[in-house]
Protein backbone atom coordinates (compact mmCIF):
# COMPACT_ATOMS: atom_id res chain seq x y z
CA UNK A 1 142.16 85.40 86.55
CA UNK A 2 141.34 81.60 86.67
CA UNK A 3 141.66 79.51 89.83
CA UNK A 4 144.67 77.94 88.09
CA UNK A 5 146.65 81.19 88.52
CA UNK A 6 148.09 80.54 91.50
CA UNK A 7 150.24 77.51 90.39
CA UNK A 8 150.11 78.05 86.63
CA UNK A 9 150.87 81.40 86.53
CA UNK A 10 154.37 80.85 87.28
CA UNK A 11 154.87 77.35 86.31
CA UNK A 12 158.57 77.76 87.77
CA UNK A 13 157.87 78.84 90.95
CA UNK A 14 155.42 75.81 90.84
CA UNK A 15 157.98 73.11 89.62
CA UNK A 16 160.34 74.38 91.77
CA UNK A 17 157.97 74.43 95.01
CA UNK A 18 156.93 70.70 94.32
CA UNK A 19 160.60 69.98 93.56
CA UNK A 20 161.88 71.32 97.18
CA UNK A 21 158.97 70.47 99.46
CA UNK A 22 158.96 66.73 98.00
CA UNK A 23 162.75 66.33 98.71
CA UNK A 24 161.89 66.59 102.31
CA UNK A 25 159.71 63.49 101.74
CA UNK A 26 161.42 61.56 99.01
CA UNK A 27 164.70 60.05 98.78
CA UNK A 28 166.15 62.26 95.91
CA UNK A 29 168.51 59.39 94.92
CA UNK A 30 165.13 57.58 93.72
CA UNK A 31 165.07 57.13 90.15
CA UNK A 32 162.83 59.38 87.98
CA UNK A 33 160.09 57.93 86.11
CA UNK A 34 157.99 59.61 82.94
CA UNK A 35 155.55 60.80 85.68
CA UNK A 36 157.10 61.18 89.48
CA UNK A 37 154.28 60.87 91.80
CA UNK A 38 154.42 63.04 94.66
CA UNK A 39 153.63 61.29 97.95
CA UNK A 40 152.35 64.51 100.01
CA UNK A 41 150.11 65.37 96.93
CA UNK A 42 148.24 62.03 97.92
CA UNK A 43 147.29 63.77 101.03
CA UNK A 44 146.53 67.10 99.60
CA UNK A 45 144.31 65.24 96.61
CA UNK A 46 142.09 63.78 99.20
CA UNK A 47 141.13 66.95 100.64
CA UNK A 48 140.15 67.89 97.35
CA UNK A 49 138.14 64.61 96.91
CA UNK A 50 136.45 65.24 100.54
CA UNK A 51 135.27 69.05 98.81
CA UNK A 52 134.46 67.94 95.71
CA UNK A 53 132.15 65.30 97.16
CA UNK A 54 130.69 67.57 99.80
CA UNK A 55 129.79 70.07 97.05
CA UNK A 56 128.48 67.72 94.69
CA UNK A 57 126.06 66.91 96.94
CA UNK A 58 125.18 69.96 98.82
CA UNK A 59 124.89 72.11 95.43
CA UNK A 60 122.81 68.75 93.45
CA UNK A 61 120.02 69.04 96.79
CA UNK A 62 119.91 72.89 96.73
CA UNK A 63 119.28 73.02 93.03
CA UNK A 64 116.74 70.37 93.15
CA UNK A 65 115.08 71.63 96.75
CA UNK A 66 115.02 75.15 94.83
CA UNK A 67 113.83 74.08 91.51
CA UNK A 68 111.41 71.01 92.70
CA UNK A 69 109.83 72.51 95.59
CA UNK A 70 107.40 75.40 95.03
CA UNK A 71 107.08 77.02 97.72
CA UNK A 72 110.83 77.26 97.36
CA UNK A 73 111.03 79.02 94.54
CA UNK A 74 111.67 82.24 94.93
CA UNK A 75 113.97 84.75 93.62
CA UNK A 76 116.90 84.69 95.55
CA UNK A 77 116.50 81.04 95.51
CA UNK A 78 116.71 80.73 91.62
CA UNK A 79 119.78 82.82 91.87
CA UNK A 80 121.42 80.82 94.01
CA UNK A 81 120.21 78.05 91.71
CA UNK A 82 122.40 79.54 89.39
CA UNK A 83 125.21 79.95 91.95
CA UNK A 84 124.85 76.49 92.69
CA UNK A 85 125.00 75.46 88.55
CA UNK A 86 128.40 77.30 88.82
CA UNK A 87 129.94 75.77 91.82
CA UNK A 88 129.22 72.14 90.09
CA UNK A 89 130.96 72.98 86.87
CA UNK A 90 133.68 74.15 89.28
CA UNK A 91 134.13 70.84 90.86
CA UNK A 92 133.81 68.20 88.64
CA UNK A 93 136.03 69.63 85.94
CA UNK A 94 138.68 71.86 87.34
CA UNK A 95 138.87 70.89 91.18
CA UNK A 96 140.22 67.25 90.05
CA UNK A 97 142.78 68.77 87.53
CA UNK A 98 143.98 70.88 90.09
CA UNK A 99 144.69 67.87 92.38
CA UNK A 100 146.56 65.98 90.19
CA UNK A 101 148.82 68.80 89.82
CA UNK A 102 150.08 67.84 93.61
CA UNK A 103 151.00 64.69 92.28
CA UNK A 104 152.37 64.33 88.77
CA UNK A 105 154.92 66.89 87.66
CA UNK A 106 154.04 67.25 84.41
CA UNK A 107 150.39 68.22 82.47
CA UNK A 108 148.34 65.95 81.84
CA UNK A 109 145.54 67.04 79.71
CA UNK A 110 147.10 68.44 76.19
CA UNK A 111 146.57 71.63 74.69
CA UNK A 112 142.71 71.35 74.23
CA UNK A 113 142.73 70.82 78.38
CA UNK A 114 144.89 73.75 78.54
CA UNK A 115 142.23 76.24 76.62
CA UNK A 116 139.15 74.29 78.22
CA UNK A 117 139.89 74.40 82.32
CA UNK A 118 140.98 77.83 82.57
CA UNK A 119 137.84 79.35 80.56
CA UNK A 120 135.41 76.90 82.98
CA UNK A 121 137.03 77.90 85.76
CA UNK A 122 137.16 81.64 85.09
CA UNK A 123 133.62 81.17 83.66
CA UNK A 124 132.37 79.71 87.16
CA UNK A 125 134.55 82.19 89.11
CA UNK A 126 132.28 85.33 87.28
CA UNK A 127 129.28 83.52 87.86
CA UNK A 128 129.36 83.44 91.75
CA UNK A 129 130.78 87.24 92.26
CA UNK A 130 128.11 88.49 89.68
CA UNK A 131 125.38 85.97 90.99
CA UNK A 132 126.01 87.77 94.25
CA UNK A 133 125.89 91.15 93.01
CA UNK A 134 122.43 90.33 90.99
CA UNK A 135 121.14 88.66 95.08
CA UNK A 136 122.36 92.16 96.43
CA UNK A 137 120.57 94.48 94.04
CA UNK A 138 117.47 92.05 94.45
CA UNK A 139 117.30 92.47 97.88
CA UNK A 140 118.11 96.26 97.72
CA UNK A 141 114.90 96.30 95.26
CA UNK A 142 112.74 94.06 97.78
CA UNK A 143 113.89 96.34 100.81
CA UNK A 144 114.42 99.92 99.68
CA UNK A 145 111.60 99.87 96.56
CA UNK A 146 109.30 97.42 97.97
CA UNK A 147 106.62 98.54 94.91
CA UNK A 148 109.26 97.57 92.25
CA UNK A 149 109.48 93.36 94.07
CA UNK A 150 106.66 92.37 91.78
CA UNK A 151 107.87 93.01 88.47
CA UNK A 152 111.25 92.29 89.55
CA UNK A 153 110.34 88.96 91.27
CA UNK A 154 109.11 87.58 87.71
CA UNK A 155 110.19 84.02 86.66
CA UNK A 156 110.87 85.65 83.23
CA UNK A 157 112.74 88.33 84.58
CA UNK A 158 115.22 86.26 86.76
CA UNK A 159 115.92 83.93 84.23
CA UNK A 160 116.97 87.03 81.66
CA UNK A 161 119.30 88.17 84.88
CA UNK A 162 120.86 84.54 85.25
CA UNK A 163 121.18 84.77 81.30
CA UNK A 164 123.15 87.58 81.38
CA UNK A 165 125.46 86.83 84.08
CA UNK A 166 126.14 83.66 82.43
CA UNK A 167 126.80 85.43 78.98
CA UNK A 168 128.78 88.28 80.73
CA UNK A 169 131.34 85.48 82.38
CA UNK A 170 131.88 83.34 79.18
CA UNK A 171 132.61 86.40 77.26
CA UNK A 172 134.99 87.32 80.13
CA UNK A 173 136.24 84.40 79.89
CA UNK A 174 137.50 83.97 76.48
CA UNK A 175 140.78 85.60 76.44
CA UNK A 176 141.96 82.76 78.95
CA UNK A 177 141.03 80.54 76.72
CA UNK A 178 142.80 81.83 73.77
CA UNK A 179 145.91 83.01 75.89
CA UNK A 180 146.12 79.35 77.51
CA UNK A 181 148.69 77.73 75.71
CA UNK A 182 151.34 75.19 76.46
CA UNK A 183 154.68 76.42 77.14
CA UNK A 184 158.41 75.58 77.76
CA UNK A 185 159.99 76.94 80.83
CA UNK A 186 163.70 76.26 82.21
CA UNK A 187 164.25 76.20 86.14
CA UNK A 188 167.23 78.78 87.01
CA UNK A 189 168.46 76.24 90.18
CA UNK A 190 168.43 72.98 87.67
CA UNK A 191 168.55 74.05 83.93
CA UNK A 192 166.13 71.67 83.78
CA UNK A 193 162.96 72.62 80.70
CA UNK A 194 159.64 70.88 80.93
CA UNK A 195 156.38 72.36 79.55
CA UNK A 196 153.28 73.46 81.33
CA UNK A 197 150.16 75.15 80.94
CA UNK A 198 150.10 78.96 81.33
CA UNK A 199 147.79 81.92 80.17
CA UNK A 200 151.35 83.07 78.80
CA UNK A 201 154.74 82.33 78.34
CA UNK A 202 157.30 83.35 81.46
CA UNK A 203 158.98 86.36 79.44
CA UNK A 204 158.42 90.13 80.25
CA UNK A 205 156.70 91.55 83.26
CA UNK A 206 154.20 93.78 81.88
CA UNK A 207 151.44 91.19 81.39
CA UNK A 208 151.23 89.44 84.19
CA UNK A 209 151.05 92.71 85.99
CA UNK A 210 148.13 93.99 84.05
CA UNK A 211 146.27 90.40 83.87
CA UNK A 212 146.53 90.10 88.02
CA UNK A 213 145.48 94.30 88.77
CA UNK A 214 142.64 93.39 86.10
CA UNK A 215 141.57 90.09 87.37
CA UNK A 216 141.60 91.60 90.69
CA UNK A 217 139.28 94.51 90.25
CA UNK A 218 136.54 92.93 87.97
CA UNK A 219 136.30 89.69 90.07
CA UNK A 220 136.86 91.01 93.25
CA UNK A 221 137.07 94.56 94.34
CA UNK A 222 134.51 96.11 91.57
CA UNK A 223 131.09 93.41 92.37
CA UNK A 224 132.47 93.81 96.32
CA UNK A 225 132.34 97.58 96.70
CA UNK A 226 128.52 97.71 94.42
CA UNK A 227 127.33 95.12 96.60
CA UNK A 228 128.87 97.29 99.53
CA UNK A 229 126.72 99.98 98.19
CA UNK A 230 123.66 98.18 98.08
CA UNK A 231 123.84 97.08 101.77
CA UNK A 232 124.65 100.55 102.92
CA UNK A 233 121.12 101.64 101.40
CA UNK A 234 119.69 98.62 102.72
CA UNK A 235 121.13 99.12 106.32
CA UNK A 236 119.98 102.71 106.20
CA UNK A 237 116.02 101.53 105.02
CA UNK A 238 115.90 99.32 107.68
CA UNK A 239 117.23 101.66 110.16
CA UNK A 240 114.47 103.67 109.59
CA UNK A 241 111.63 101.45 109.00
CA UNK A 242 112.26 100.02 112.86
CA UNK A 243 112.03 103.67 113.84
CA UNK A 244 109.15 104.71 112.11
CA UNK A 245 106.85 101.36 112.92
CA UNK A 246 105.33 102.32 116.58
CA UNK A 247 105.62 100.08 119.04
CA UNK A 248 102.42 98.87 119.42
CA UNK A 249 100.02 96.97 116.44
CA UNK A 250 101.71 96.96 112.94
CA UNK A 251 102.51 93.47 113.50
CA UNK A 252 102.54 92.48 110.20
CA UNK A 253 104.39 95.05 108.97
CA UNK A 254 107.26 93.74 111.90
CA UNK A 255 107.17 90.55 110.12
CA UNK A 256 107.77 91.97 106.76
CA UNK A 257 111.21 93.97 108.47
CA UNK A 258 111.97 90.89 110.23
CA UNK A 259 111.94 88.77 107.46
CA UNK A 260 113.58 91.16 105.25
CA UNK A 261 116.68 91.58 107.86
CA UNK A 262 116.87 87.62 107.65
CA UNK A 263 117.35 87.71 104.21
CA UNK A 264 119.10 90.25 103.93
CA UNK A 265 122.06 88.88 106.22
CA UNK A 266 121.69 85.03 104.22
CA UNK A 267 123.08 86.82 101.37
CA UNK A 268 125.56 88.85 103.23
CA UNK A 269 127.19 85.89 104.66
CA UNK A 270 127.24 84.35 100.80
CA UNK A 271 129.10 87.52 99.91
CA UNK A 272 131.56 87.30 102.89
CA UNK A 273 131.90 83.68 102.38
CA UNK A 274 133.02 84.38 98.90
CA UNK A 275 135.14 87.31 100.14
CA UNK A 276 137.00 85.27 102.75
CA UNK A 277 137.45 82.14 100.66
CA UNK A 278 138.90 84.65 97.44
CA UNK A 279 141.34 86.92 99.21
CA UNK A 280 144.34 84.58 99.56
CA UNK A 281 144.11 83.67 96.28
CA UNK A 282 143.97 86.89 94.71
CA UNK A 283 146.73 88.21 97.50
CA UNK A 284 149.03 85.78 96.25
CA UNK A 285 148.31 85.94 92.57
CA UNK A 286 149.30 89.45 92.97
CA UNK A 287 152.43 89.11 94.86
CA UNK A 288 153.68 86.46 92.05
CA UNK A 289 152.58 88.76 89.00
CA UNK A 290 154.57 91.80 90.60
CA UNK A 291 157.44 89.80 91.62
CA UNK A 292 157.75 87.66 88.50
CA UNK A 293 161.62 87.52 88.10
CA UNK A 294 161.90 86.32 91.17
CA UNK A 295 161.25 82.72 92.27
CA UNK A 296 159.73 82.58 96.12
CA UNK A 297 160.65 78.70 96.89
CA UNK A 298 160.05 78.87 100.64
CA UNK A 299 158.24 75.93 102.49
CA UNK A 300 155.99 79.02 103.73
CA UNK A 301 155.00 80.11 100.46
CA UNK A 302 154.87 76.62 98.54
CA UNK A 303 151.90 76.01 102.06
CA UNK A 304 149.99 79.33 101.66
CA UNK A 305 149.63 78.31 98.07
CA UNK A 306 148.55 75.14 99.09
CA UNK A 307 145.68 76.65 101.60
CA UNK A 308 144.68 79.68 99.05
CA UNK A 309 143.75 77.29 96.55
CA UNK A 310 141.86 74.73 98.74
CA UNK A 311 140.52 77.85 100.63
CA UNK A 312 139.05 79.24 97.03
CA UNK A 313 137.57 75.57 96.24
CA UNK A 314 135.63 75.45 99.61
CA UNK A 315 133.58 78.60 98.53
CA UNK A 316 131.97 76.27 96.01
CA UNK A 317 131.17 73.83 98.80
CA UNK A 318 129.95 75.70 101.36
CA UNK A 319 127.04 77.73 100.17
CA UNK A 320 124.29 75.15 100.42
CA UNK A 321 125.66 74.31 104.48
CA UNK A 322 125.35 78.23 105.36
CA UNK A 323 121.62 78.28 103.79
CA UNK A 324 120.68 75.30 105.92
CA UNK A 325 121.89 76.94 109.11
CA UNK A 326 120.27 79.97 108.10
CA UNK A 327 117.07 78.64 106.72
CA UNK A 328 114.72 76.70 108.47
CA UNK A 329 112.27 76.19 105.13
CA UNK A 330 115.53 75.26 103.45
CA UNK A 331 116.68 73.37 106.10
CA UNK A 332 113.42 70.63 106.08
CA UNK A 333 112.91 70.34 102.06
CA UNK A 334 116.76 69.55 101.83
CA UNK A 335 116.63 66.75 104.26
CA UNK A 336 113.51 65.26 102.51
CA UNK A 337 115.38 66.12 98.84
CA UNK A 338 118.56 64.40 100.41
CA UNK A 339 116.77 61.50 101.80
CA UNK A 340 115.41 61.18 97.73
CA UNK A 341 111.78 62.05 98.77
CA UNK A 342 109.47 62.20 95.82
CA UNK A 343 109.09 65.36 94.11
CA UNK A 344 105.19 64.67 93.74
CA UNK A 345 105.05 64.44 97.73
CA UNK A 346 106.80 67.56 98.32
CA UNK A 347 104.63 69.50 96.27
CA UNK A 348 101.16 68.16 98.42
CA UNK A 349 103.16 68.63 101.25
CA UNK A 350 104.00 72.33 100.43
CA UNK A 351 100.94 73.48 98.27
CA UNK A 352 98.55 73.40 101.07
CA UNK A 353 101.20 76.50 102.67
CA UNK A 354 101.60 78.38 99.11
CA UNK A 355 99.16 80.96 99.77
CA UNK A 356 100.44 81.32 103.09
CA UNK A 357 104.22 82.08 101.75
CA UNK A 358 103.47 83.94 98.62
CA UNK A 359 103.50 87.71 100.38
CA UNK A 360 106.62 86.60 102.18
CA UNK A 361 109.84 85.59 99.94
CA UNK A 362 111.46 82.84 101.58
CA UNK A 363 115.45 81.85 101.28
């Protein structure tokens, strides 16, 4: 599945949603142009503008606060480095295509744009869920095998991990990019053809229902229920560790739980983030594939389309906000990265606390 799914996947449910919700705006005696710009899409674009601005900045400080600072770098940080990496190639190529699709009926990027943004976005989309499933098994390692965290807290190591997950969601990603294609569809209600991009033409039901169900479980249900898994071990070691620790002395072993509970629930809230944002998109991807004769044109569909899609653009916004709430570390070396502090003076300001933080991974 690629974030364009939702509209392109059935480009006449699309055309005909724009069609009907802009006649309540427009005049439909107005005289049609090459390209008819759609007033309401205005509106809609700018919230897109507002995200893709917030995330360029809030993923641009977390990678360099991550990468620049070290005492921040650490292993779930380098993975959310990653994460971060992902969410930018998100917004700057697709998030701005997918706005102008509110506006201008037709496509505007040719056939090589029609191969290109579906792979990036499908790319970016495996790069989160998997990033996130990599975090989880990380902290499952740092919690439940504490003697494995040094050999799998290696710089060397985590950038073979990010590697892999990068690899393993291009090569995902290729059959949308060789599917993509342009393609001419007719509107039942006007008889009217125009072409659009799609990961296939609108004939036969079979495909769509087997590129949704298997879109579904690899990006979604599969890296949800293993990182499910992993917290369930996690919740159980931690369960017991605050039983077993008496109440008295053992205070540094308290920290260590402590600290490991924190981190444990920053990257549970990055999982449910991407959970919540993902799960109207996916719903209604589904409920298109399986009912793909059938052309929903309701004002109520055309707007839950509308939110799923800026809902599943968010997720690649919001990320670096949660970690500042969460994270006090994070939270001072991104104000001093976002106020354009030197690099140089972060690193005397942090080295003299290096030794301090290396026994304790911070997030």
């Amino acid at each position: 599945m690629s974030l364009e799914d939702s509209f392109i996947i059935n480009p006449e449910d699309s055309r005909v949603l724009v069609l009907n919700v802009s006649g309540v705006f427009l005049d439909s005696t107005v005289e049609q142009h090459q390209y008819n710009i759609w007033l309401p899409g205005i509106g809609i674009a700018a919230v897109y503008g507002i995200i893709i601005v917030v995330g360029l900045v809030g993923n641009v400080t977390l990678m360099k606060t991550c990468l620049l600072v070290k005492s921040m770098r650490t292993v779930p940080n380098l993975f959310l480095s990653s994460l971060a990496l992902g969410d930018l190639l998100l917004l700057v190529t697709c998030a701005p295509v997918d706005a102008s699709r509110y506006m201008v009926d037709e496509w505007l990027f040719g056939r090589i744009g029609c191969k290109m943004i579906p792979f990036i976005q499908l790319t970016s989309v495996g790069v989160s869920v998997f990033t996130l499933t990599a975090l989880s098994a990380d902290r499952y390692k740092a919690i439940v095998k504490p003697l494995d965290i040094q050999r799998s807290s290696a710089t060397l190591s985590v950038c073979l991990r990010v590697g892999v997950i990068w690899l393993l969601s291009v090569t995902l990603a290729i059959p949308e990019a060789v599917f993509s294609d342009l393609h001419a569809f007719t509107t039942s209600h006007t008889n009217e053809t125009f072409v659009t991009c799609a990961p296939y033409p609108h004939a036969g039901e079979l495909h769509p229902k087997i590129h949704s169900t298997a879109s579904f479980l690899i990006f979604y249900i599969i890296p949800l229920f293993v990182i499910s898994v992993y917290y369930c071990f996690i919740a159980r070691s931690l369960i017991r560790s605050s039983v077993d620790i008496p109440a008295e002395g053992h205070l540094h072993l308290q920290k260590q739980i402590r600290s490991r509970k924190r981190l444990a629930k920053t990257v549970l809230v990055f999982v449910g983030l991407f959970a919540v944002c993902w799960l109207p998109s996916h719903v209604i991807y589904l409920y298109r594939s399986y009912n793909y004769d059938q052309v929903d044109t309701s004002l109520g569909h055309f707007i839950a389309s509308v939110f799923a899609r800026i809902l599943a653009f968010t997720n690649s916004c919001v990320n670096p906000f949660a970690l500042y709430l969460m994270s006090k570390s994070f939270s001072k070396n991104f104000n001093r990265q976002l106020c354009c502090t030197s690099p140089r003076r972060l690193y005397s300001q942090n080295s003299a606390s290096t030794n301090i933080t290396t026994c304790v991974i911070t997030i």
